[in-house]
C-alpha atoms as a PDB file:
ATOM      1  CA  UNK A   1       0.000   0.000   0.000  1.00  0.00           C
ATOM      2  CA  UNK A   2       1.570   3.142  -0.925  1.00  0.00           C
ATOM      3  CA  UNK A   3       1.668   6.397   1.298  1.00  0.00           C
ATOM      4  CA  UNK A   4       0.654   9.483   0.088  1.00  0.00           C
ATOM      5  CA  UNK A   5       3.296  11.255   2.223  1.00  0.00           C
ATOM      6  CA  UNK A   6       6.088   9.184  -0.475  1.00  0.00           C
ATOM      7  CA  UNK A   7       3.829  11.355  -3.697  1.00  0.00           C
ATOM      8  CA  UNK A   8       4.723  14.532  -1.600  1.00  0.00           C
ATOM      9  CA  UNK A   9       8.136  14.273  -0.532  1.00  0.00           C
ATOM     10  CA  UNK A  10       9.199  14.535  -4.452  1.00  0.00           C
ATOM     11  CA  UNK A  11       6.934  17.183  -4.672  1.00  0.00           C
ATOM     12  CA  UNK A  12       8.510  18.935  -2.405  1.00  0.00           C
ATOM     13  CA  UNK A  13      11.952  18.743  -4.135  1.00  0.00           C
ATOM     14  CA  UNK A  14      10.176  19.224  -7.269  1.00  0.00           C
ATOM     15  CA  UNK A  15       8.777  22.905  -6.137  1.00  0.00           C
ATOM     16  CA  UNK A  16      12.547  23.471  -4.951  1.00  0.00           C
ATOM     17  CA  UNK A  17      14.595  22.541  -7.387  1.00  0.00           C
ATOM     18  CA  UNK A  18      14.537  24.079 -10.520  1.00  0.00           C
ATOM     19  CA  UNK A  19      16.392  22.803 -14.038  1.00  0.00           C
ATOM     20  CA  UNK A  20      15.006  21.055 -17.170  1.00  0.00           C
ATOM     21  CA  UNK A  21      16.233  17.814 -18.658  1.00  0.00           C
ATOM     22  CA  UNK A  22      19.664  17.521 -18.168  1.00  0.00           C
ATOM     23  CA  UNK A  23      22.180  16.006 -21.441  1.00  0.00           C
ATOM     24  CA  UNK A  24      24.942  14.487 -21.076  1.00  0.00           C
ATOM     25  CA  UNK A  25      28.644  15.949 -22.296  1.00  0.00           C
ATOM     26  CA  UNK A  26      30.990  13.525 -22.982  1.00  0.00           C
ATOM     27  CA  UNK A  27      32.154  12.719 -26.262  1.00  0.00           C
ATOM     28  CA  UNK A  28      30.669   9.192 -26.124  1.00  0.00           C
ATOM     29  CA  UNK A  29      27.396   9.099 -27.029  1.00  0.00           C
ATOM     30  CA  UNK A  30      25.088   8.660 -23.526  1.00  0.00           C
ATOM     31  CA  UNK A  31      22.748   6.086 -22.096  1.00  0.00           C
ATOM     32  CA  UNK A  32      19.281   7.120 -22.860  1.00  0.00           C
ATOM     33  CA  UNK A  33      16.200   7.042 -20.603  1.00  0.00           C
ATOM     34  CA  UNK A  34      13.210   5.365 -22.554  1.00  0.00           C
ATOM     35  CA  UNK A  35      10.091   7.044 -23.910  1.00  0.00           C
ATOM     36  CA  UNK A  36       7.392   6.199 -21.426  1.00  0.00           C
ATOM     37  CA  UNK A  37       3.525   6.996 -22.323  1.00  0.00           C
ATOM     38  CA  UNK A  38       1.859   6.891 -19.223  1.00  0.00           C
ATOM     39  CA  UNK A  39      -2.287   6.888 -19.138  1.00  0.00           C
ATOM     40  CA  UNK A  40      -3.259   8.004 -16.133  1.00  0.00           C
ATOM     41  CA  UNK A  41      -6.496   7.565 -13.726  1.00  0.00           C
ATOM     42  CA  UNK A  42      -6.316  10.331 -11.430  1.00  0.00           C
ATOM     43  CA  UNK A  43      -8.841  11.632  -8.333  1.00  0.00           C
ATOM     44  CA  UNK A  44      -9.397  14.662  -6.583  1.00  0.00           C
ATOM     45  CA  UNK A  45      -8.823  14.264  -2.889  1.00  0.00           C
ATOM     46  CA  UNK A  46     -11.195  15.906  -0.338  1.00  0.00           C
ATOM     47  CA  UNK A  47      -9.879  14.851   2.907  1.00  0.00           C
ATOM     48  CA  UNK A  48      -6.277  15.275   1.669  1.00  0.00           C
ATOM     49  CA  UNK A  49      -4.327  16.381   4.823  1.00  0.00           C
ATOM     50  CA  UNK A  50      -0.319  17.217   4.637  1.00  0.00           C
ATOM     51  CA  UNK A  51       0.319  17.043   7.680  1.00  0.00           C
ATOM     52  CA  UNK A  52       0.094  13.688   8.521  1.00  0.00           C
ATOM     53  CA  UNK A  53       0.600  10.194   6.450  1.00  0.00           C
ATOM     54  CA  UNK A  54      -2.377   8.799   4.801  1.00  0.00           C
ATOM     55  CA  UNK A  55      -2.993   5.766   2.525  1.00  0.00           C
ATOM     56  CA  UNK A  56      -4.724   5.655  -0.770  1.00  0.00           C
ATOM     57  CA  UNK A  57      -7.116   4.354   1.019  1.00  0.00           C
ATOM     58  CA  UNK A  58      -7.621   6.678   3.428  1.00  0.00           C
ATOM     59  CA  UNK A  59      -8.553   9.184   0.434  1.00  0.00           C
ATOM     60  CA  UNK A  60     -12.121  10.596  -0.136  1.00  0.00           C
ATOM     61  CA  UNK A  61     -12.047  11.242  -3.782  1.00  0.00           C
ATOM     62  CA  UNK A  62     -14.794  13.500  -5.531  1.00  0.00           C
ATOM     63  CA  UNK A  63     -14.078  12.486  -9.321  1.00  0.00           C
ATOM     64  CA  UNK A  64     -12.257  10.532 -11.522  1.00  0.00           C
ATOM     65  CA  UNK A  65     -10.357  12.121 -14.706  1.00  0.00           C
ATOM     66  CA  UNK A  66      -7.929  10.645 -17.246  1.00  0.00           C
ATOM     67  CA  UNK A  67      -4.642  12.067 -17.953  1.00  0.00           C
ATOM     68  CA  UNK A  68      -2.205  10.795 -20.618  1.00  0.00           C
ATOM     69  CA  UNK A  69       1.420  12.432 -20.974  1.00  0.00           C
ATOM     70  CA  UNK A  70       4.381  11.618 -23.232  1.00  0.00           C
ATOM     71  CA  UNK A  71       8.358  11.697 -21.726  1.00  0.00           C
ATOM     72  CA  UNK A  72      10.400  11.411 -24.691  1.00  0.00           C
ATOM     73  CA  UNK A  73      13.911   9.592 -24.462  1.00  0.00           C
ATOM     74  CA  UNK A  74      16.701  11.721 -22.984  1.00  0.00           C
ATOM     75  CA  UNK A  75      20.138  11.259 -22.111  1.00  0.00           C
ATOM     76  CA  UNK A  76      20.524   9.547 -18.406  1.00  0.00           C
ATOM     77  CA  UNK A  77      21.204  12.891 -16.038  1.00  0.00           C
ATOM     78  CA  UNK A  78      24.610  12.687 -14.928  1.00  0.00           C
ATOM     79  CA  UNK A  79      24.718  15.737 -13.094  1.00  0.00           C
ATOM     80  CA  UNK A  80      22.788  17.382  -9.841  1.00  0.00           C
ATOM     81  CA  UNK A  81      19.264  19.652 -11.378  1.00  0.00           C
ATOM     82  CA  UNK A  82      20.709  23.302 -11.777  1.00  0.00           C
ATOM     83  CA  UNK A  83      20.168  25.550  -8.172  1.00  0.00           C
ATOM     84  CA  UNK A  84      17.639  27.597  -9.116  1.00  0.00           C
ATOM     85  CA  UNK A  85      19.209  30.887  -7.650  1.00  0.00           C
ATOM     86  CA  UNK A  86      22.412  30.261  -9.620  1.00  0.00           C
ATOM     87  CA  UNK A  87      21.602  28.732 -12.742  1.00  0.00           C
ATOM     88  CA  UNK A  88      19.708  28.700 -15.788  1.00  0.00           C
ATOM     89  CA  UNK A  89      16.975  26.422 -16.626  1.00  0.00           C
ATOM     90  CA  UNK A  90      18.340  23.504 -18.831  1.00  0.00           C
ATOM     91  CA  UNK A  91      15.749  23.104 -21.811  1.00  0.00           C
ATOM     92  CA  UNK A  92      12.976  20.906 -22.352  1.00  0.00           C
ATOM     93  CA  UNK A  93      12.686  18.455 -25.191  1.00  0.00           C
ATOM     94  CA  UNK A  94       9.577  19.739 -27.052  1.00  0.00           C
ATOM     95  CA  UNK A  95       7.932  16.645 -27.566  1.00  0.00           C
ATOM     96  CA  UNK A  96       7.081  16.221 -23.678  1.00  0.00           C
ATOM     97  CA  UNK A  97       3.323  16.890 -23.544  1.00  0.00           C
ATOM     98  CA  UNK A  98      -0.004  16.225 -22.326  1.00  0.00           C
ATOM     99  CA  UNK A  99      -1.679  13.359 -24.675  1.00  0.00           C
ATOM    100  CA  UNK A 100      -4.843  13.300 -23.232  1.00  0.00           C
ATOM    101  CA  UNK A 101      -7.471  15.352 -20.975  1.00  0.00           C
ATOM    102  CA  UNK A 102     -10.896  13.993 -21.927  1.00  0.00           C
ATOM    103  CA  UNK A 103     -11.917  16.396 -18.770  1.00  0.00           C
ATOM    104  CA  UNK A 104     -10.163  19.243 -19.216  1.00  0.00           C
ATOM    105  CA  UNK A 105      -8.260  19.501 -15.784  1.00  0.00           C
ATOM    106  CA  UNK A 106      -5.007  20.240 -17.463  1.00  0.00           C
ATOM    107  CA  UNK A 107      -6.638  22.788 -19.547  1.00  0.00           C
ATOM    108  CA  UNK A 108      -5.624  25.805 -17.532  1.00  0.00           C
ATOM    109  CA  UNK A 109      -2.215  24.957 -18.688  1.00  0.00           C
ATOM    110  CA  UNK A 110      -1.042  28.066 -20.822  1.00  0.00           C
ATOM    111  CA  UNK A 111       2.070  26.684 -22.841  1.00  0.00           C
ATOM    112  CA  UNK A 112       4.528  23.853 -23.103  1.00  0.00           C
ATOM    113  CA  UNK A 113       6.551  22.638 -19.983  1.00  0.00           C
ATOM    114  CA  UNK A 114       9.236  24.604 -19.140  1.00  0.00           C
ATOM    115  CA  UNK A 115      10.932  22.457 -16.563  1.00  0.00           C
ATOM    116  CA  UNK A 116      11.125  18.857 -16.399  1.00  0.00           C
ATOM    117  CA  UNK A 117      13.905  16.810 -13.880  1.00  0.00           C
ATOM    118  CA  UNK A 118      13.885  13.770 -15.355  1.00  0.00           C
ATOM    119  CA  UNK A 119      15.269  10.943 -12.353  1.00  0.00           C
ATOM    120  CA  UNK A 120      13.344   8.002 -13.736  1.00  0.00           C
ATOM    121  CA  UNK A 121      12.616   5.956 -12.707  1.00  0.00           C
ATOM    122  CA  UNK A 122      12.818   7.239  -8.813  1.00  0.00           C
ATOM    123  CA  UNK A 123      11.152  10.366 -10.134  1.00  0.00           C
ATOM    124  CA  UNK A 124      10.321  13.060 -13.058  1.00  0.00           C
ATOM    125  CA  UNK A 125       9.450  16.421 -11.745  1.00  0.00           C
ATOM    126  CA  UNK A 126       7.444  18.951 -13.947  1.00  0.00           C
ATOM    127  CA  UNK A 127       6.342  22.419 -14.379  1.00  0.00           C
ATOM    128  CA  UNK A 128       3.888  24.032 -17.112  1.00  0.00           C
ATOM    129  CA  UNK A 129       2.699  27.502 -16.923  1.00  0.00           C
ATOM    130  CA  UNK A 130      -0.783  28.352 -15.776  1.00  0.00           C
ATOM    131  CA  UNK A 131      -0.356  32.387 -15.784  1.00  0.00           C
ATOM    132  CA  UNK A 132       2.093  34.495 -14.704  1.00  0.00           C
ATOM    133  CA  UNK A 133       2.237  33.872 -11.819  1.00  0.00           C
ATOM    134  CA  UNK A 134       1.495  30.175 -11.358  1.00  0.00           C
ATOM    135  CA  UNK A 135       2.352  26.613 -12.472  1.00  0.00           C
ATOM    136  CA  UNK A 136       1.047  23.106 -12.920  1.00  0.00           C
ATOM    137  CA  UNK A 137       3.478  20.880 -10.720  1.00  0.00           C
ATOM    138  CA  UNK A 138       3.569  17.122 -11.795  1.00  0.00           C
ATOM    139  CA  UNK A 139       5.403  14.951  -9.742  1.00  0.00           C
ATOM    140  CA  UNK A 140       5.627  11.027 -11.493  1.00  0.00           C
ATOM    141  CA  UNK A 141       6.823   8.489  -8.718  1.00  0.00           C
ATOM    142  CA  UNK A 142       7.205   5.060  -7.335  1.00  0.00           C
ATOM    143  CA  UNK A 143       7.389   3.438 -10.573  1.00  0.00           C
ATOM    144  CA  UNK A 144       6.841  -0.388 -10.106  1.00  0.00           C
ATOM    145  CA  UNK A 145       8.919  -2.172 -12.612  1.00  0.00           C
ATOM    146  CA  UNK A 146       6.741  -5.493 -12.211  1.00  0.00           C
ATOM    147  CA  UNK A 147       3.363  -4.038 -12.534  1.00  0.00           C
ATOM    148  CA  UNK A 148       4.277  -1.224 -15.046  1.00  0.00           C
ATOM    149  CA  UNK A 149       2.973   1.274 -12.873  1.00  0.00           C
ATOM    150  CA  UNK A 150       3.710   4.891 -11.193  1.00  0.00           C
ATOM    151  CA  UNK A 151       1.906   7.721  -8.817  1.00  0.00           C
ATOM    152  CA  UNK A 152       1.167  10.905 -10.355  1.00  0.00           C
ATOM    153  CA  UNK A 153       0.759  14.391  -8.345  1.00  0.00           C
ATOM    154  CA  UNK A 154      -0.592  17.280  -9.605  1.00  0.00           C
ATOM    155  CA  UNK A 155      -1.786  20.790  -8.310  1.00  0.00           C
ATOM    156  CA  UNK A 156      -1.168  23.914  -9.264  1.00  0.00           C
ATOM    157  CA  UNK A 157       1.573  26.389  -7.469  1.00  0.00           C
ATOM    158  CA  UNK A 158       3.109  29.440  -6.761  1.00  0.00           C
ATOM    159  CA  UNK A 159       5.574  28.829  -4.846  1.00  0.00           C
ATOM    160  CA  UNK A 160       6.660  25.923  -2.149  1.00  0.00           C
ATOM    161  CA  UNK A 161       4.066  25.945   0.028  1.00  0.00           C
ATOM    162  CA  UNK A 162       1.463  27.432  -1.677  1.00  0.00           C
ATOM    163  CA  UNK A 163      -0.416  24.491  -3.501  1.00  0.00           C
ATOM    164  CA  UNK A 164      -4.097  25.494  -4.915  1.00  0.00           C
ATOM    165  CA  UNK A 165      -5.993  22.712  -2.848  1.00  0.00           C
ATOM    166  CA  UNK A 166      -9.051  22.707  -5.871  1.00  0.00           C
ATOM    167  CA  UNK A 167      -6.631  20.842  -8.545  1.00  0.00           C
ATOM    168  CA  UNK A 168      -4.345  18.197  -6.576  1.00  0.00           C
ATOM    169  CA  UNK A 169      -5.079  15.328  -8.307  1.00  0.00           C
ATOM    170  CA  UNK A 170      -3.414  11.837  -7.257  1.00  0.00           C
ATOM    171  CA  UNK A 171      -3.368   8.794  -8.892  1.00  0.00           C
ATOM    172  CA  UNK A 172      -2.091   5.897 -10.675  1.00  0.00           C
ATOM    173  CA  UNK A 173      -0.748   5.648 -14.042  1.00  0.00           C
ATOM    174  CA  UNK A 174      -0.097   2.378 -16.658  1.00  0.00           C
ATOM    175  CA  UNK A 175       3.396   3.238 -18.340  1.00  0.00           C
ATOM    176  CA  UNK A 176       4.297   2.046 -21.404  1.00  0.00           C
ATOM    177  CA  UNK A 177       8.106   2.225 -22.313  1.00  0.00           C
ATOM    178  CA  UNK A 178       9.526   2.057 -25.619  1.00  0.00           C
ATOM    179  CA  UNK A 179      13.558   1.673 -24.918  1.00  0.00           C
ATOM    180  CA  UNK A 180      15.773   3.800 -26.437  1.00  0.00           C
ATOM    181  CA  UNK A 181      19.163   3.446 -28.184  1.00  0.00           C
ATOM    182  CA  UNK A 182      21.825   4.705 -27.050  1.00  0.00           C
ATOM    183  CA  UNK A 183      23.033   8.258 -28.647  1.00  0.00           C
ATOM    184  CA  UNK A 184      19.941   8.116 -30.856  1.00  0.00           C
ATOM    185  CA  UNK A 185      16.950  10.574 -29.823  1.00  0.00           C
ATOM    186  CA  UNK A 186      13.495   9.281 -30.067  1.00  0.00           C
END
């Protein structure tokens, strides 16, 4: 059974760390992380409190909505996200997108992502813009390599500790990976 408190801790680091999908520099060409479609069935929690640990099951959730995204194949990071006082963002491979939102719960979402921190499979952190002044945080985790399966948070932000309670949406996605070749982009 997972924990929700596990979905928030990388969200956490997510709203902290800033930096895009990292490449590798050597002159060799670098491991590649797979494409992975994931179709996700997420809810929106009512009873979701942060303070404390709760289960899945512990969730009241008032509707169900599909999400499908696409995470194209990258080079393997081999370097710590960029600080986001200090350094630029890295950029984001274009084709990284939403594939589906039958309800329209991403819609708010003004423009491509323009961070992604791609740690699969312990994690991929993600930011799209809402306005000007706030994002939509994705947070993919605890990817289960048997079942083909990850967690997916999502809310929208300002800033660290200032989540919009009305769209965190949690949930469980299928993945589907299509492996890459190394030095060869997808």
């Amino acid at each position: 059974m997972h924990r929700i408190v596990s979905i928030l801790a990388p969200c956490l680091a997510a709203m902290a760390v800033a930096g895009g999908c990292a490449h590798a520099t050597s002159a060799t060409k670098p491991a590649l992380l797979p494409a992975r479609t994931l179709s996700c069935n997420v809810g929106h929690p009512t009873n979701l409190d942060l303070t404390r640990d709760q289960t899945e099951d512990e969730l009241k959730i008032e509707s169900r909505h599909q999400v499908g995204l696409f995470l194209p194949p990258i080079p393997v990071r081999t370097t710590e996200p960029p600080d986001p006082a200090f350094a630029a963002i890295e950029p984001v491979d274009k084709r990284t997108r939403f594939t589906a939102d039958p309800d329209r719960i991403v819609a708010d979402v003004s423009a491509p992502f323009t961070r992604v921190v791609d740690l699969w499979p312990e994690r991929v952190e993600m930011t799209a813009p809402v306005s000007a002044k706030k994002v939509k945080v994705l947070v993919i985790s605890n990817y289960d390599e048997t079942t083909h399966k990850a967690q997916l948070f999502m809310t929208n932000a300002t800033d660290l500790l200032s989540w919009d309670r009305d769209t965190i949406f949690v949930g469980r996605c299928d993945v589907t990976i299509r492996p890459a070749r190394s030095g060869k982009r997808g």
